[in-house]
Protein backbone atom coordinates (compact mmCIF):
# COMPACT_ATOMS: atom_id res chain seq x y z
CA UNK A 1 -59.00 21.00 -112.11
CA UNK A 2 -62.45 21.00 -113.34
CA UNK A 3 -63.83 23.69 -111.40
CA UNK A 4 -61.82 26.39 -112.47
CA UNK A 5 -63.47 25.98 -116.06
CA UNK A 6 -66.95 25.33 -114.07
CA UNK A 7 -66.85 28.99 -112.56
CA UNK A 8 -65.31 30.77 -115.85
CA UNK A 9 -68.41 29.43 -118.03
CA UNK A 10 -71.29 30.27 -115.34
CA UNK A 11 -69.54 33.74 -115.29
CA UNK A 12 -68.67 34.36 -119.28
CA UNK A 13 -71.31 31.98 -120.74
CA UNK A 14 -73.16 34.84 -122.65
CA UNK A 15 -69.79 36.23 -123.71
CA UNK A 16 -68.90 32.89 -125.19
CA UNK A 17 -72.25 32.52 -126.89
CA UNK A 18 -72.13 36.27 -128.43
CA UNK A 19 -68.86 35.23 -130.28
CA UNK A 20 -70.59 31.66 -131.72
CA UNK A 21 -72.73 31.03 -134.14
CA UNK A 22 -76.49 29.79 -133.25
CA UNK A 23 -76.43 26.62 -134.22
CA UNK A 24 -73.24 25.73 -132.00
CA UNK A 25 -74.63 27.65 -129.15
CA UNK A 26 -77.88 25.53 -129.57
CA UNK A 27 -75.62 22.54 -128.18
CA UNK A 28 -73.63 24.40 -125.53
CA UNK A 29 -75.52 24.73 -122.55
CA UNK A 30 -76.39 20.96 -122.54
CA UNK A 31 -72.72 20.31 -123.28
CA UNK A 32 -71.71 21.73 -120.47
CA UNK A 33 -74.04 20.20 -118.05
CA UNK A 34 -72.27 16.86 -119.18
CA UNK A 35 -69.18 18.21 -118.48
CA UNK A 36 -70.08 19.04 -114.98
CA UNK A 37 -71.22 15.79 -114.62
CA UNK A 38 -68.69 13.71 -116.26
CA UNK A 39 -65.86 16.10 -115.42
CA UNK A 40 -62.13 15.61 -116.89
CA UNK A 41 -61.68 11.52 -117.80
CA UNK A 42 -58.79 9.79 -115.48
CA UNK A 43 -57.18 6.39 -115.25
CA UNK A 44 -60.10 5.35 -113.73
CA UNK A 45 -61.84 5.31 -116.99
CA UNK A 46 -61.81 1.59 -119.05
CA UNK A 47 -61.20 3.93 -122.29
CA UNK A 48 -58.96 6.26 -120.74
CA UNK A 49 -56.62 3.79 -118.52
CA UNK A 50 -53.87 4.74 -120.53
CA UNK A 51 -53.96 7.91 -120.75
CA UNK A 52 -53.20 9.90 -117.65
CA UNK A 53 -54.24 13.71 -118.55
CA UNK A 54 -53.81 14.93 -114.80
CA UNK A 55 -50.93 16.64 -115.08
CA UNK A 56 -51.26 18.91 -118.48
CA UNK A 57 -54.94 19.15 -117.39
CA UNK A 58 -53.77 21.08 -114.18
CA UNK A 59 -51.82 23.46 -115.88
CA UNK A 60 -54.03 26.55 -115.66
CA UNK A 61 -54.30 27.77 -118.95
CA UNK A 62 -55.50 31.06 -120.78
CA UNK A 63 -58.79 31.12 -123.06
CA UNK A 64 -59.38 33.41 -125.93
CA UNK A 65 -63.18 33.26 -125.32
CA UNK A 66 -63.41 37.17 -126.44
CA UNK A 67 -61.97 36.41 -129.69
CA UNK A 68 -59.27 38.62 -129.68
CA UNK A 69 -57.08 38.27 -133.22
CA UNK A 70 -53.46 36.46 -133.02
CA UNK A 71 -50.69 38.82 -133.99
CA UNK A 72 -49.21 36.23 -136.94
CA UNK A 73 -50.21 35.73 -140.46
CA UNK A 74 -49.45 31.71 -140.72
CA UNK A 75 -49.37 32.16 -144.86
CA UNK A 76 -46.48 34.94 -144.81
CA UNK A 77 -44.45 32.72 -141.77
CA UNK A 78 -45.58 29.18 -142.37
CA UNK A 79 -43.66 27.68 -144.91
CA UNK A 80 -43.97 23.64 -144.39
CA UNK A 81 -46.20 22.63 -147.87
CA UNK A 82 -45.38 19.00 -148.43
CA UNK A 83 -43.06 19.43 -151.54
CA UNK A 84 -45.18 18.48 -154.28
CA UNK A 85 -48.07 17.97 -152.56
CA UNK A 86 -50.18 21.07 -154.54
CA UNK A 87 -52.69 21.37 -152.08
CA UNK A 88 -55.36 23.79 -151.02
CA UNK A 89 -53.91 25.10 -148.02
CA UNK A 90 -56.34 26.61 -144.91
CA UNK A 91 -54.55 27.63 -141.24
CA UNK A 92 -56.47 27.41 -138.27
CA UNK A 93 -54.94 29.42 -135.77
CA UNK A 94 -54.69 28.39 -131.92
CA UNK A 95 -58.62 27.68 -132.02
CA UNK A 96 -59.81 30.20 -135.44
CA UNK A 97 -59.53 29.60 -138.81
CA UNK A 98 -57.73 32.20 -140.35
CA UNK A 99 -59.63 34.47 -142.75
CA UNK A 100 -56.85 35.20 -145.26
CA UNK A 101 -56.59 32.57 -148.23
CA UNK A 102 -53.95 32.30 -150.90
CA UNK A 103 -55.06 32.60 -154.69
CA UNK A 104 -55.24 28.84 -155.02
CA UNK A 105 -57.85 28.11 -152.60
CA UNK A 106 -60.13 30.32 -154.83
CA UNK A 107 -60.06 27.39 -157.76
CA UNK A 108 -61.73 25.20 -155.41
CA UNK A 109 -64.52 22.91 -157.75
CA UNK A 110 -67.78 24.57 -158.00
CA UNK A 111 -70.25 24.24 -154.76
CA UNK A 112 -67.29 22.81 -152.46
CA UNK A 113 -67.28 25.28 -149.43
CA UNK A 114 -64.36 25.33 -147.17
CA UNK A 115 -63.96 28.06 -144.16
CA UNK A 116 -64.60 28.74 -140.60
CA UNK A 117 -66.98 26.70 -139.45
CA UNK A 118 -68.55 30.13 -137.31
CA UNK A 119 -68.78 31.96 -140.19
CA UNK A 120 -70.36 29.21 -142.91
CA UNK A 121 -73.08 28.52 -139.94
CA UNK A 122 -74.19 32.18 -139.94
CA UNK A 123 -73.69 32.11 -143.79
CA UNK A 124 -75.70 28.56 -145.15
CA UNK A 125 -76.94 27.25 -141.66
CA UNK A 126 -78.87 24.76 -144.04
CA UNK A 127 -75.52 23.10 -144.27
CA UNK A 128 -74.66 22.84 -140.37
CA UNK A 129 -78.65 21.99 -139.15
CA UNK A 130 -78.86 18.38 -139.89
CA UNK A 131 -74.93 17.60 -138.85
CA UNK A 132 -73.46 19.93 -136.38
CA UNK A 133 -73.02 18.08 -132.91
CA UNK A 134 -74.98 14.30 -133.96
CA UNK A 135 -71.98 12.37 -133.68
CA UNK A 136 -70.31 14.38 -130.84
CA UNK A 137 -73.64 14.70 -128.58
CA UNK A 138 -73.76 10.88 -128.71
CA UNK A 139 -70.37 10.58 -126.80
CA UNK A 140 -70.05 9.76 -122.89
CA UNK A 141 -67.05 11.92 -123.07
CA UNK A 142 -65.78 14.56 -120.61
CA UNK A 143 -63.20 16.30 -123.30
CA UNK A 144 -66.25 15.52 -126.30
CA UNK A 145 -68.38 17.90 -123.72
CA UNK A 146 -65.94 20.26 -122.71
CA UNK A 147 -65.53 20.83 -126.28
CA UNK A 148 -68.69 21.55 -127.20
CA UNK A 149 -69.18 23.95 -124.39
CA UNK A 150 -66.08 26.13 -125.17
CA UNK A 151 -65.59 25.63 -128.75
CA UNK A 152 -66.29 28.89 -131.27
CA UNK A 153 -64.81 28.05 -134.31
CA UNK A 154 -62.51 25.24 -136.32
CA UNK A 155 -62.80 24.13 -139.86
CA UNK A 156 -65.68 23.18 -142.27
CA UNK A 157 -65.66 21.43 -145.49
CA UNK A 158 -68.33 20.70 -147.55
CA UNK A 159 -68.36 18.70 -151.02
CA UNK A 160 -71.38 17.93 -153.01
CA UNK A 161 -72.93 15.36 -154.82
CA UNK A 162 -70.57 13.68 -157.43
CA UNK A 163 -67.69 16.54 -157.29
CA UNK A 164 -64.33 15.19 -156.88
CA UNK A 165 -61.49 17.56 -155.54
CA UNK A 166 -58.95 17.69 -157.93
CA UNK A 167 -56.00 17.95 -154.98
CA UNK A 168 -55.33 17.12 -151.21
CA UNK A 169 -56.99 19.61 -149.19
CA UNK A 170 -54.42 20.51 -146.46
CA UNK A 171 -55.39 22.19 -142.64
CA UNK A 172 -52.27 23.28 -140.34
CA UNK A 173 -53.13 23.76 -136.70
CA UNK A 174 -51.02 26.54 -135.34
CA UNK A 175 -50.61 26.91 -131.29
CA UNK A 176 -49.55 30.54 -130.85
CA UNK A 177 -48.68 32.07 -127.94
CA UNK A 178 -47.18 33.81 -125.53
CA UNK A 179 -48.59 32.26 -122.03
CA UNK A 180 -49.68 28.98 -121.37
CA UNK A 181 -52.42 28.40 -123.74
CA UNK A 182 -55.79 26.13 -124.18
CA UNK A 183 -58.02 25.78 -127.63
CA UNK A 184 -60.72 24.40 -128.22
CA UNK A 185 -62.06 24.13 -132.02
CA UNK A 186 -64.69 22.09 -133.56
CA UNK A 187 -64.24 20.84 -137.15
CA UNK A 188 -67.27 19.01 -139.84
CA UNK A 189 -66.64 17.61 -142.80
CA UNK A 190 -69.45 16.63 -145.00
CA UNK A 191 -69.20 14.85 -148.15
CA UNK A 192 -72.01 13.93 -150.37
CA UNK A 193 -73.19 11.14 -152.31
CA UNK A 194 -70.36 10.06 -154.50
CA UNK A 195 -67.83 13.00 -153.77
CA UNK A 196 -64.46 12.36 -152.91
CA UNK A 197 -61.90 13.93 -151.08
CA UNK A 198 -58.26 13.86 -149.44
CA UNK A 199 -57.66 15.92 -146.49
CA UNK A 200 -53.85 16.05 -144.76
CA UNK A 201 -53.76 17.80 -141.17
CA UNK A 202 -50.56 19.23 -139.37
CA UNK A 203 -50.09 19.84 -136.04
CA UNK A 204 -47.02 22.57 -134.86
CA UNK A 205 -46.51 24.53 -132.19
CA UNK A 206 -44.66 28.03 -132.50
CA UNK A 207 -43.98 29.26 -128.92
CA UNK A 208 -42.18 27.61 -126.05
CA UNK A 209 -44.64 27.41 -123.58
CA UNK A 210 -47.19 24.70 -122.42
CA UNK A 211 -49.71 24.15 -125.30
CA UNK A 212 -53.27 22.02 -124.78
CA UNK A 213 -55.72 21.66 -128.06
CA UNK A 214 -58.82 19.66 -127.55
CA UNK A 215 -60.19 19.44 -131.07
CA UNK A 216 -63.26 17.76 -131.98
CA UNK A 217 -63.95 16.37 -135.88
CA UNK A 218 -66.83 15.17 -137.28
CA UNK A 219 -67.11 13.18 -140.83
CA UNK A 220 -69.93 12.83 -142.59
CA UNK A 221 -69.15 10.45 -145.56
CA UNK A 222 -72.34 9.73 -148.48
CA UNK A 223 -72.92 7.00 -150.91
CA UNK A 224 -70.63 5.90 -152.63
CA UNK A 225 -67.99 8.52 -151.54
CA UNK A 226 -64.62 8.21 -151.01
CA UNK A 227 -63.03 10.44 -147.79
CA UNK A 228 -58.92 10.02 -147.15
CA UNK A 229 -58.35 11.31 -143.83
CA UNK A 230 -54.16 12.33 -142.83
CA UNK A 231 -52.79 13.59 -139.53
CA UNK A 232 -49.63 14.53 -139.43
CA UNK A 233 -48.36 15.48 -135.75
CA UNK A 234 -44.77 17.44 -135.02
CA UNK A 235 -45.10 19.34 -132.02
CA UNK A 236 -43.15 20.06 -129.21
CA UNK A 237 -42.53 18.36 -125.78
CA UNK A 238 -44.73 20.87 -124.00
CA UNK A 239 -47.57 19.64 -126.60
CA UNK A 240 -51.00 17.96 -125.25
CA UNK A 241 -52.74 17.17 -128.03
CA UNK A 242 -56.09 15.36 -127.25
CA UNK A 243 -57.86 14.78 -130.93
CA UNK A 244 -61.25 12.93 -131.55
CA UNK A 245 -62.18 11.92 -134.76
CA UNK A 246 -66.06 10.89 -135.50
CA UNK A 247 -66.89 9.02 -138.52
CA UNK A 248 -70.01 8.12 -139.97
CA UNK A 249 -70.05 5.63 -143.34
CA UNK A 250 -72.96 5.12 -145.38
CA UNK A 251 -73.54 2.62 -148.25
CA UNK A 252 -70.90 1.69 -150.34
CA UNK A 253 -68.67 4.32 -149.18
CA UNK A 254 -65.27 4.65 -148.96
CA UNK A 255 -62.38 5.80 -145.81
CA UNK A 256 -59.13 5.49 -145.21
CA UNK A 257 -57.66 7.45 -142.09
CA UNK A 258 -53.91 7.50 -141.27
CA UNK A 259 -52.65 9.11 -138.07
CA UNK A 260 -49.24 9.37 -137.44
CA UNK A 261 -47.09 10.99 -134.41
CA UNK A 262 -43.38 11.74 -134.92
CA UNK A 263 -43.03 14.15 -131.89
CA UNK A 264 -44.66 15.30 -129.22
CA UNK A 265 -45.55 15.75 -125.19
CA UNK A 266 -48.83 13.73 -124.63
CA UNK A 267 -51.17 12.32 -127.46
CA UNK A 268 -54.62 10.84 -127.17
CA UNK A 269 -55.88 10.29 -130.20
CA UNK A 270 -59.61 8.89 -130.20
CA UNK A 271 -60.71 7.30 -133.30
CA UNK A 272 -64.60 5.80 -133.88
CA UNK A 273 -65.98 4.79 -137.34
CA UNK A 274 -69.70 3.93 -137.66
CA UNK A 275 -70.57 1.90 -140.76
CA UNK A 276 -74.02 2.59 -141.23
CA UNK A 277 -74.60 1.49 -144.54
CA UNK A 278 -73.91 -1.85 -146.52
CA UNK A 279 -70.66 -2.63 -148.40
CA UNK A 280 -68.62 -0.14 -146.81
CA UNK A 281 -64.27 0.14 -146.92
CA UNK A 282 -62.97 0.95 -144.20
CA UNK A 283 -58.90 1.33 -143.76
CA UNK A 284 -57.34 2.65 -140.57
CA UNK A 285 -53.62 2.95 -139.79
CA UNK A 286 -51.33 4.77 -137.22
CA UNK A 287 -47.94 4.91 -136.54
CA UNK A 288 -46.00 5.96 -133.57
CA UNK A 289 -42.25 6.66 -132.77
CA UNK A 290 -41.43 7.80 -129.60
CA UNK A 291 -38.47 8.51 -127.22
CA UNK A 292 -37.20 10.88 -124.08
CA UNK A 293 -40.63 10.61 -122.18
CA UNK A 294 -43.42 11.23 -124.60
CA UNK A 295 -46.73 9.56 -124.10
CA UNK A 296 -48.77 8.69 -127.19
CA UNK A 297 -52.50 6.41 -126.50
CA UNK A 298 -54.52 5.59 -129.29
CA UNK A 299 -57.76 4.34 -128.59
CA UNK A 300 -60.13 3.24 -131.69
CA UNK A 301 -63.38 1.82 -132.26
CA UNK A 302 -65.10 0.48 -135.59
CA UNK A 303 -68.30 -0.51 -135.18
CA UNK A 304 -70.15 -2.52 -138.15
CA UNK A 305 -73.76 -1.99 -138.47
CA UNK A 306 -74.81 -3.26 -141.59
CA UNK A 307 -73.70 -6.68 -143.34
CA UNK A 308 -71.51 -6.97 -146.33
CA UNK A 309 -68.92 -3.99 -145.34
CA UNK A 310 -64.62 -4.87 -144.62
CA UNK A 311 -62.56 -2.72 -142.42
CA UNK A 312 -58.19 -3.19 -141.45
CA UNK A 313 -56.51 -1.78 -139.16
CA UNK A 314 -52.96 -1.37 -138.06
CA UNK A 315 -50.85 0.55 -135.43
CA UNK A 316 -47.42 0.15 -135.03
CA UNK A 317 -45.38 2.24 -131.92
CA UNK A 318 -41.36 2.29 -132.00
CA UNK A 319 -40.65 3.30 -128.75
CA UNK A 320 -37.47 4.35 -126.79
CA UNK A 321 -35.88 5.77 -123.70
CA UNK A 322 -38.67 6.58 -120.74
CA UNK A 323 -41.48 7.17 -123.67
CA UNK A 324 -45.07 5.29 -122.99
CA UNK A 325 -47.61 4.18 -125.66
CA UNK A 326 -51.31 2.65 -125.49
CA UNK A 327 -53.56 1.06 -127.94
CA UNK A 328 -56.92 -0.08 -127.37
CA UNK A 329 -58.60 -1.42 -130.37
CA UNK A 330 -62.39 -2.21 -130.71
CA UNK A 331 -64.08 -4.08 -133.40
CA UNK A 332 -67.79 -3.93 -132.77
CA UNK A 333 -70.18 -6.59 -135.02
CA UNK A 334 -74.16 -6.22 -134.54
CA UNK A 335 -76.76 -8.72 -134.42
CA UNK A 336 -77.55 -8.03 -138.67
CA UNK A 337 -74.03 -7.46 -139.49
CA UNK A 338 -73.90 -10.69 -141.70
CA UNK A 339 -70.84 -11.25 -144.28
CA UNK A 340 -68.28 -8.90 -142.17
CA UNK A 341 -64.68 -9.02 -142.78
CA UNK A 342 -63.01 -6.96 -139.89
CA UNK A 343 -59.01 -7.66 -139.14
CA UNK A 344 -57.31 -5.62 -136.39
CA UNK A 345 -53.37 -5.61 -136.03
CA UNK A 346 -51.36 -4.03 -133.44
CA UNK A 347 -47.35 -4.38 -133.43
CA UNK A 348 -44.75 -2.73 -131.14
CA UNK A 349 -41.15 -2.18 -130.51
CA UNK A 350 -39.32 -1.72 -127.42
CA UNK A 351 -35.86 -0.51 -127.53
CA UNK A 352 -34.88 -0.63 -124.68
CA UNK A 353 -35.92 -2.01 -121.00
CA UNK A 354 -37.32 1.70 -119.87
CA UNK A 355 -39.97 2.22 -122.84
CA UNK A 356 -43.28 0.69 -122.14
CA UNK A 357 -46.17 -0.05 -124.25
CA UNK A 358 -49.66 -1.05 -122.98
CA UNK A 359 -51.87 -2.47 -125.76
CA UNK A 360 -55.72 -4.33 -125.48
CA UNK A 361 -57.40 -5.30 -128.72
CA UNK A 362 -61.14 -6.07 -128.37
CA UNK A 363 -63.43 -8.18 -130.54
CA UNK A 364 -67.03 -8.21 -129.87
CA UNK A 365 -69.19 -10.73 -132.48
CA UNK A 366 -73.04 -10.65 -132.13
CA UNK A 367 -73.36 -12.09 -136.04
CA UNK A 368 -72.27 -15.28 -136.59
CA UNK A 369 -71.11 -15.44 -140.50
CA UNK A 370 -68.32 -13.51 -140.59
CA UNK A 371 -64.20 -13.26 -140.72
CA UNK A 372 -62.96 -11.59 -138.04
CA UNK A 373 -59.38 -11.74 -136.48
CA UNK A 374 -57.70 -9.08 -133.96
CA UNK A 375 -54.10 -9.59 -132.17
CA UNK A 376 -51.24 -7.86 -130.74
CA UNK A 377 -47.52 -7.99 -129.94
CA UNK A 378 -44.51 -6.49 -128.05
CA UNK A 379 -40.90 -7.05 -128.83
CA UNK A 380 -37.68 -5.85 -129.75
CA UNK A 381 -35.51 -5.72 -132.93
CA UNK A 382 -34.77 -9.18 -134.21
CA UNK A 383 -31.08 -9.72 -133.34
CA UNK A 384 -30.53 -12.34 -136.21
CA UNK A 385 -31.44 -10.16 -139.05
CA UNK A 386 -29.64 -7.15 -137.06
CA UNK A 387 -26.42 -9.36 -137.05
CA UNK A 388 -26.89 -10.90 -140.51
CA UNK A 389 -27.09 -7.27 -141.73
CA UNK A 390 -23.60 -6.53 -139.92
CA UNK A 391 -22.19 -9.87 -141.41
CA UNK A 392 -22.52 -8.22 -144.76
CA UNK A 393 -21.37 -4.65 -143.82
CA UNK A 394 -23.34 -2.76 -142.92
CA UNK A 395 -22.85 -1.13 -139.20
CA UNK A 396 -25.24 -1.74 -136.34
CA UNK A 397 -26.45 1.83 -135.96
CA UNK A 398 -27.71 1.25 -140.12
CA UNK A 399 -28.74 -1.90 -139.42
CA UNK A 400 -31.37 -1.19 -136.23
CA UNK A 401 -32.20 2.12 -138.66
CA UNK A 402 -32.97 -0.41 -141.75
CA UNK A 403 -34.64 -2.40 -139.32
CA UNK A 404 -36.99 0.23 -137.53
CA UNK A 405 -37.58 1.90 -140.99
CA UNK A 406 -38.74 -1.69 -142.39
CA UNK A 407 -41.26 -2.28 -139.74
CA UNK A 408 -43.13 0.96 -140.04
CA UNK A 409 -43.11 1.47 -143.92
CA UNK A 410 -46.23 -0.76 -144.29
CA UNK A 411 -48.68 1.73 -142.59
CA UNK A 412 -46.63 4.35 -144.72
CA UNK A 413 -47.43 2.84 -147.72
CA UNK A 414 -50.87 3.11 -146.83
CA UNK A 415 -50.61 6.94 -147.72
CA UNK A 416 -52.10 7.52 -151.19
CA UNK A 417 -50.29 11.03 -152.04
CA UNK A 418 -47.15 10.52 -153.17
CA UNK A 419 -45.72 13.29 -152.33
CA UNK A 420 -47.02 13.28 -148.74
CA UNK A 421 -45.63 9.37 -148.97
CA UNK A 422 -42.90 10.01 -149.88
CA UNK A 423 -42.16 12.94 -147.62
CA UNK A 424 -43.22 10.66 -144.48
CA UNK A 425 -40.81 8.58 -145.20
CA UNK A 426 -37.81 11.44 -145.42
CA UNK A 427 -39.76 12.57 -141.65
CA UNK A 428 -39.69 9.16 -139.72
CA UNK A 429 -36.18 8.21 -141.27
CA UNK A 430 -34.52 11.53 -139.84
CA UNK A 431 -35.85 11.07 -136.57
CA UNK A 432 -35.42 7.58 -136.30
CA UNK A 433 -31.94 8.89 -136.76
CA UNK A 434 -32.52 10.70 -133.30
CA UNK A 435 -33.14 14.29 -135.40
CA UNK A 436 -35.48 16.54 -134.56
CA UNK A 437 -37.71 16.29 -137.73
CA UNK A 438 -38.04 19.90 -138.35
CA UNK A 439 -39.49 20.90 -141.57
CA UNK A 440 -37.39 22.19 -143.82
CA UNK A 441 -37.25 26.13 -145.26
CA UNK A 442 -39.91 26.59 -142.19
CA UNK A 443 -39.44 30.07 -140.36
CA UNK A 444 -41.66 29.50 -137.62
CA UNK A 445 -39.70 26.16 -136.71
CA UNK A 446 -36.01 26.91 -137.03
């Protein structure tokens, strides 16, 4: 599998570097030597035992390493805005931003600096120097690598000191095309001391043919700032979405992250937080529903290095019919991490005997004052409240709905925009319902 993208960057390396920007091409070469050494990650890998990527990583798919521009304009096509949301809405196309922004996005507060991430390193490299690639060239990861040896583009957001973004920042990641297709994009996202900022992400696919994205993120998060981080997925069953999100906490900062898959093909969602700074928040939640055979693995490390900081987490999968889930879960507490309060909470449903869900939460305590608790569980729908629910009326297929909705809405309340709450909930209702959770009013997806 490997060798096939071995041979086409020996042979087009200069090509792909001529369409970067220096200071991602700085990291490239090196990237790729990890790649060839750690090569595509299988089963055979502790953090990737879940997540069996041979198949959609055999595929042989096409590359757009010549840049060559998408026949769509997502902003005249692309019509699935979160009602109410009134957000500053960016495309990133396949693996390019798109150029082309709507007359809101030019309100943005003064100094913030959203774009492609190509572009704004050419444009203030002063911005990318210190933070391009020092979270991602830290990872023993064969997709982390293969990113950053094809990658030429994704998003960048920058916020500075103190500003606050009056609304949600929103990114939809378009796959378009017309043969079986592979991008690769790179994203940063810096905030500074005491900025704040909400950012929702959407994942759709257009075409009917076998997708793969490999997108990288890195968060940079100040003093005293406050970052909410929103993934929305709603692809189709041809879909492999592999996603890793880097985040780095300093002092008395402030994330939440939410990610949340209604429908897909495969998912691997890989999730680490680093709290390098004292009295850090830290709030991460995911949600999964499932059914036919999709294959969703989340695997998620927090790691506290400083004393004095508190981090939650929660996943919860509803899973039916031949679809698969996996959770790993990693709380990390150094040596010095004194006065940590770290609670990890993983609960599943299984709706039938054909669904399986593989789950391993992981404490590991080198400080010895602290409040830590992790724990896991796998069951089905509780048959007494399901028939106490009939006993007063209501008819089984309500009551498992009431049921399923119930046990999911606590990591949806966990979603501070109202209007993206609130549309979540109209989203995993409707295809808890067995519906295909199409946006409404969108052209691309009807």
């Amino acid at each position: 599998m490997e060798q096939q993208y071995i041979d086409l960057y020996k042979e087009h390396h200069e090509s792909i570097k001529k369409h970067s920007a220096e200071v991602m091409n700085e990291l490239r070469d090196n990237s790729f030597a990890q790649f060839e050494k750690l090569r595509f990650p299988t089963v055979m890998l502790e953090n990737y035992k879940y997540s069996d990527l041979k198949t959609p990583l055999a595929i042989d798919y096409g590359l757009n390493i010549n840049r060559i521009p998408i026949p769509v304009n997502p902003y005249d096509v692309f019509k699935c805005d979160v009602p109410g949301i009134n957000s500053y809405l960016f495309f990133v196309v396949n693996d390019a931003f798109y150029p082309v922004n709507e007359p809101r996005n030019k309100k943005l507060p003064k100094g913030v600096i959203i774009g492609s991430i190509n572009e704004v390193a050419s444009s203030h490299p002063e911005l990318l120097k210190d933070y391009y690639g020092k979270l991602s060239k830290t990872k023993n990861d064969g997709l982390v690598a293969f990113n950053g040896a094809f990658a030429q583009d994704g998003f960048f957001m920058y916020v500075p000191k103190n500003v606050v973004l009056d609304k949600p920042i929103q990114l939809v990641n378009i796959m378009r095309s017309d043969v079986n297709f592979m991008a690769n994009s790179h994203n940063l996202i810096i905030l500074e001391e005491g900025a704040k900022a909400q950012f929702l992400i959407c994942d759709h696919t257009v075409d009917d043919v076998n997708f793969l994205s490999n997108r990288v993120t890195e968060v940079f998060v100040g003093e005293n700032a406050t970052y909410e981080h929103y993934k929305l997925e709603n692809t189709h069953t041809k879909t492999t979405n592999l996603s890793t999100l880097l985040i780095d906490q300093r002092a008395s900062s402030n994330v939440t992250a939410n990610v949340i898959t209604l429908h897909n093909g495969i998912t691997r969602n890989t999730i680490e937080i680093d709290l390098d700074g004292e009295h850090c928040e830290t709030l991460l939640c995911g949600m999964v529903i499932g059914d036919k055979n999709q294959q969703v693995d989340n695997f998620t490390s927090i790691i506290h290095n400083k004393p004095n900081c508190n981090s939650r987490e929660l996943f919860k999968y509803v899973l039916d019919d031949l679809s698969k889930g996996g959770f790993t879960g990693k709380l990390y507490v150094a040596k010095d991490a004194q006065k940590t309060s770290a609670f990890q909470t993983n609960r599943n449903i299984l709706l039938n005997k054909t669904a399986k869900m593989r789950t391993k939460p992981q404490l590991e305590i080198y400080a010895d004052d602290v409040k830590c608790s992790h724990g896991a569980t796998i069951g089905q729908l509780d048959e007494t409240a399901k028939f106490y629910m009939q006993s007063r009326g209501i008819s089984e297929s309500e009551a498992r709905l009431l049921l399923m909705f119930a046990f999911t809405n606590d990591v949806i309340e966990n979603i501070r925009i109202p209007a993206l709450q609130d549309r979540i909930k109209l989203l995993v209702e409707k295809r808890l319902r067995g519906e295909l959770s199409k946006c409404e009013g969108c052209v691309i997806c009807q």
